[in-house]
Protein backbone atom coordinates (compact mmCIF):
# COMPACT_ATOMS: atom_id res chain seq x y z
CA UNK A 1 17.99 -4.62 -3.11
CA UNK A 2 17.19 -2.03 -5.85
CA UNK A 3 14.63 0.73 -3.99
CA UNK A 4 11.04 -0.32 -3.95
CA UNK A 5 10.12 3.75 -3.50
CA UNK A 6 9.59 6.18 -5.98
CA UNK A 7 8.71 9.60 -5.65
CA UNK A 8 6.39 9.25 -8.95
CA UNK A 9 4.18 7.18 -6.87
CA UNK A 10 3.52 8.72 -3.27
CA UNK A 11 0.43 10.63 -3.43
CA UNK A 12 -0.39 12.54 -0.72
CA UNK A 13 -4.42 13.90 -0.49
CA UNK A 14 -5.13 11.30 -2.68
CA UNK A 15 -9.01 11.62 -3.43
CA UNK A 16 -11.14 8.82 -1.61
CA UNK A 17 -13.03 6.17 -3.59
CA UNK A 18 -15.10 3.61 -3.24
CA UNK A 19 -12.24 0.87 -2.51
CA UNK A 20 -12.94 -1.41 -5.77
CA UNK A 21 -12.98 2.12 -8.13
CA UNK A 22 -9.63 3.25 -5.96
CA UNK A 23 -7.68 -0.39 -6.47
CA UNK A 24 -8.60 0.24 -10.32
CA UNK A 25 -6.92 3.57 -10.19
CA UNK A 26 -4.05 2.91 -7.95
CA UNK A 27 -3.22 -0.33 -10.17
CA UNK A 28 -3.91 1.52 -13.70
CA UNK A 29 -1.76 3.90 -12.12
CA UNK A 30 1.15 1.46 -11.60
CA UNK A 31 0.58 -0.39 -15.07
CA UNK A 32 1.07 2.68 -16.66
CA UNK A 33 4.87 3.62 -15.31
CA UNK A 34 5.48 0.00 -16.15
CA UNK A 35 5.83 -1.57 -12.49
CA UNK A 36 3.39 -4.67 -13.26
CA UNK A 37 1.57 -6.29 -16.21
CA UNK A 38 -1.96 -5.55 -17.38
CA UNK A 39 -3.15 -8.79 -15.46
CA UNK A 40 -2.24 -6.98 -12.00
CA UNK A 41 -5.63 -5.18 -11.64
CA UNK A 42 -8.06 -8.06 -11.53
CA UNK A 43 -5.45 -9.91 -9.56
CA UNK A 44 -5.05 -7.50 -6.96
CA UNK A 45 -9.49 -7.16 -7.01
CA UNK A 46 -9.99 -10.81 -6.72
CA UNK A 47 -7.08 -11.02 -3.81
CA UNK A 48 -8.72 -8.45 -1.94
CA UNK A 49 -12.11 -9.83 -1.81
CA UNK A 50 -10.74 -13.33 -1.08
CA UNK A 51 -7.76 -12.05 1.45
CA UNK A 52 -8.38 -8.34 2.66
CA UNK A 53 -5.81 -6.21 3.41
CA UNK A 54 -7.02 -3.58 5.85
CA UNK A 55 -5.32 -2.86 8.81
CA UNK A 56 -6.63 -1.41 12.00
CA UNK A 57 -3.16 -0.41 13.32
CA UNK A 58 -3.17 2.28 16.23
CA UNK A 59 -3.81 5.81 15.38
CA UNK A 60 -3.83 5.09 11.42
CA UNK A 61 -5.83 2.63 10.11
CA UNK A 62 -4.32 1.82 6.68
CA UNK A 63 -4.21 -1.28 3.99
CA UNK A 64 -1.29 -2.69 1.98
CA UNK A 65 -3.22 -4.55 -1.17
CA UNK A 66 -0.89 -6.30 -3.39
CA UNK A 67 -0.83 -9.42 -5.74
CA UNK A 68 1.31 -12.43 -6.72
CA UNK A 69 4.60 -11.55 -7.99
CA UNK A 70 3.74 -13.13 -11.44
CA UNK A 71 1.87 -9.89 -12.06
CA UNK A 72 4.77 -7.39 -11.06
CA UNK A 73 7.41 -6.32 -14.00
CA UNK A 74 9.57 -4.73 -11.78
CA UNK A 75 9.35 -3.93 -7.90
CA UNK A 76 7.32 -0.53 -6.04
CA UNK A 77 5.72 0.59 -3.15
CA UNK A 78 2.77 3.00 -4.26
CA UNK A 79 1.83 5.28 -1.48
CA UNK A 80 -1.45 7.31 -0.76
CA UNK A 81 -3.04 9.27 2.15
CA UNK A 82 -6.21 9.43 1.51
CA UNK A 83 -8.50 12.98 1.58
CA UNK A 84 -11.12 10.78 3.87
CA UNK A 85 -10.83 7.28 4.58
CA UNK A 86 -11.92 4.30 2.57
CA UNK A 87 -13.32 1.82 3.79
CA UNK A 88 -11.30 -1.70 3.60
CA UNK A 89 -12.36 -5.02 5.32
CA UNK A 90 -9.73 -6.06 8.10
CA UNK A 91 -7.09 -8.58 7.08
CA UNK A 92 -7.41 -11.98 8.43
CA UNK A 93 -11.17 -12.14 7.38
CA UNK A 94 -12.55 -10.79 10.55
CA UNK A 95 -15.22 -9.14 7.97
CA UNK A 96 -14.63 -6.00 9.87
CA UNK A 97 -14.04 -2.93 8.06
CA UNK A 98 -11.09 -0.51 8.25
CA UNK A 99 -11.15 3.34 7.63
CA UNK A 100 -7.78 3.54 6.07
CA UNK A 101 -6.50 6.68 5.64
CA UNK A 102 -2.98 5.13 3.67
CA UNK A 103 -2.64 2.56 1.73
CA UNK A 104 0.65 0.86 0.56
CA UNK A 105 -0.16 -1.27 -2.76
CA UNK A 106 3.27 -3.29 -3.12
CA UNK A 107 4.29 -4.24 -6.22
CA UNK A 108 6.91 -7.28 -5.53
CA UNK A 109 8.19 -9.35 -8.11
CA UNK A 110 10.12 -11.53 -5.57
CA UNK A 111 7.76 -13.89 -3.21
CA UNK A 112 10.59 -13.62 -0.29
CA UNK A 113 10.83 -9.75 -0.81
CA UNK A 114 7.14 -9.85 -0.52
CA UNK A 115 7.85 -11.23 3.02
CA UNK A 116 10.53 -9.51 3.99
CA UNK A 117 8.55 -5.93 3.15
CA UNK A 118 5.41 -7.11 4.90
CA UNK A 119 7.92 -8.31 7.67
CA UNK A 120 9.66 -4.49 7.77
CA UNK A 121 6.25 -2.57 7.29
CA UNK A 122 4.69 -4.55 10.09
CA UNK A 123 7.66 -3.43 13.16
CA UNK A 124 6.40 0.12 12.37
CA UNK A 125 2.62 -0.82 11.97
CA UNK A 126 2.32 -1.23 15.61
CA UNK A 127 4.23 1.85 16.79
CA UNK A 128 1.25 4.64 16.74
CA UNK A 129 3.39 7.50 17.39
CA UNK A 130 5.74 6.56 14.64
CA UNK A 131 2.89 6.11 11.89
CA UNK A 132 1.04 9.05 13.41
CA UNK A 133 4.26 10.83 12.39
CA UNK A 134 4.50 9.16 8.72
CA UNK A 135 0.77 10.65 8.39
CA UNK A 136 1.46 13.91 9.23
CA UNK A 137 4.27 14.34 6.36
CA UNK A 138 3.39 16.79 3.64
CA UNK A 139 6.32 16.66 1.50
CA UNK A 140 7.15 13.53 -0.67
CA UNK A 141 10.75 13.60 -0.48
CA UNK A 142 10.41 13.56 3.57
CA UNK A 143 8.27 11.07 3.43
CA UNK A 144 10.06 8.79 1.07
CA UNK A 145 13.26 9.63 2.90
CA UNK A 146 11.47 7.94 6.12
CA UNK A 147 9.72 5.07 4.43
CA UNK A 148 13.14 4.51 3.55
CA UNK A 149 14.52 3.65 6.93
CA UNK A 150 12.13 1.85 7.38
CA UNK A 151 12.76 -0.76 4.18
CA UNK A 152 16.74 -0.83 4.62
């Protein structure tokens, strides 16, 4: 499976946003290195308000927003760490809200990729030390190098 990560698109003090304004960016952001099609934006707004993708996971709240692969031109993982949390509503419609301080907006052009990335991001989501440690990466490289191991 061709990589999903791209050093072009890990941020790492990305500036906090109201959520809506940061999807915009984030998406524009992908749209304009080519990963998905102009109709990813709205479809990635209207997915979020109907399923949200915030995550309270221990030690790092975070949220992975993403669309339907229809949308997607050709597969990424675009990574931020937020300067101060945003505020996401938990996944599973709770209605609770998350203070996510990373967010993973995955860019999948294959529905059983989509899985199988949700699947290998969610065996690390509930190891606190190990995201604590994913966090606390400054260097893009590093931290691609580890989100690697993760996606193999």
């Amino acid at each position: 499976m061709e990589s999903m990560l791209h050093e072009d698109l890990i941020y790492m003090d990305y500036p906090s946003k109201d959520r809506e304004i940061l999807l915009e960016e984030l998406s524009e952001i992908l749209k304009e290195k080519g990963y998905v099609k102009e109709s990813y934006q709205r479809a990635i707004l209207e997915r979020e308000q109907k399923y949200p993708t915030g995550l309270n996971t221990p030690g790092i709240p975070l949220a992975m927003p993403h669309a339907e692969a229809e949308h997607v031109n050709k597969p990424a993982i675009l990574v931020a760490r937020f300067t101060e949390p945003v505020t996401f509503k938990e996944m599973g419609n709770s209605g609770n809200d998350v203070k996510a301080k990373f967010v993973f907006m995955l860019a999948v052009s294959d529905p059983e990729g989509h899985l199988a990335t949700l699947s290998k991001f969610m065996s690390i989501f509930s190891q606190e030390e190990k995201l604590k440690a994913l966090y606390a990466i400054n260097d893009k490289k590093t931290l691609m190098k580890e989100l690697g191991k993760i996606l193999v």
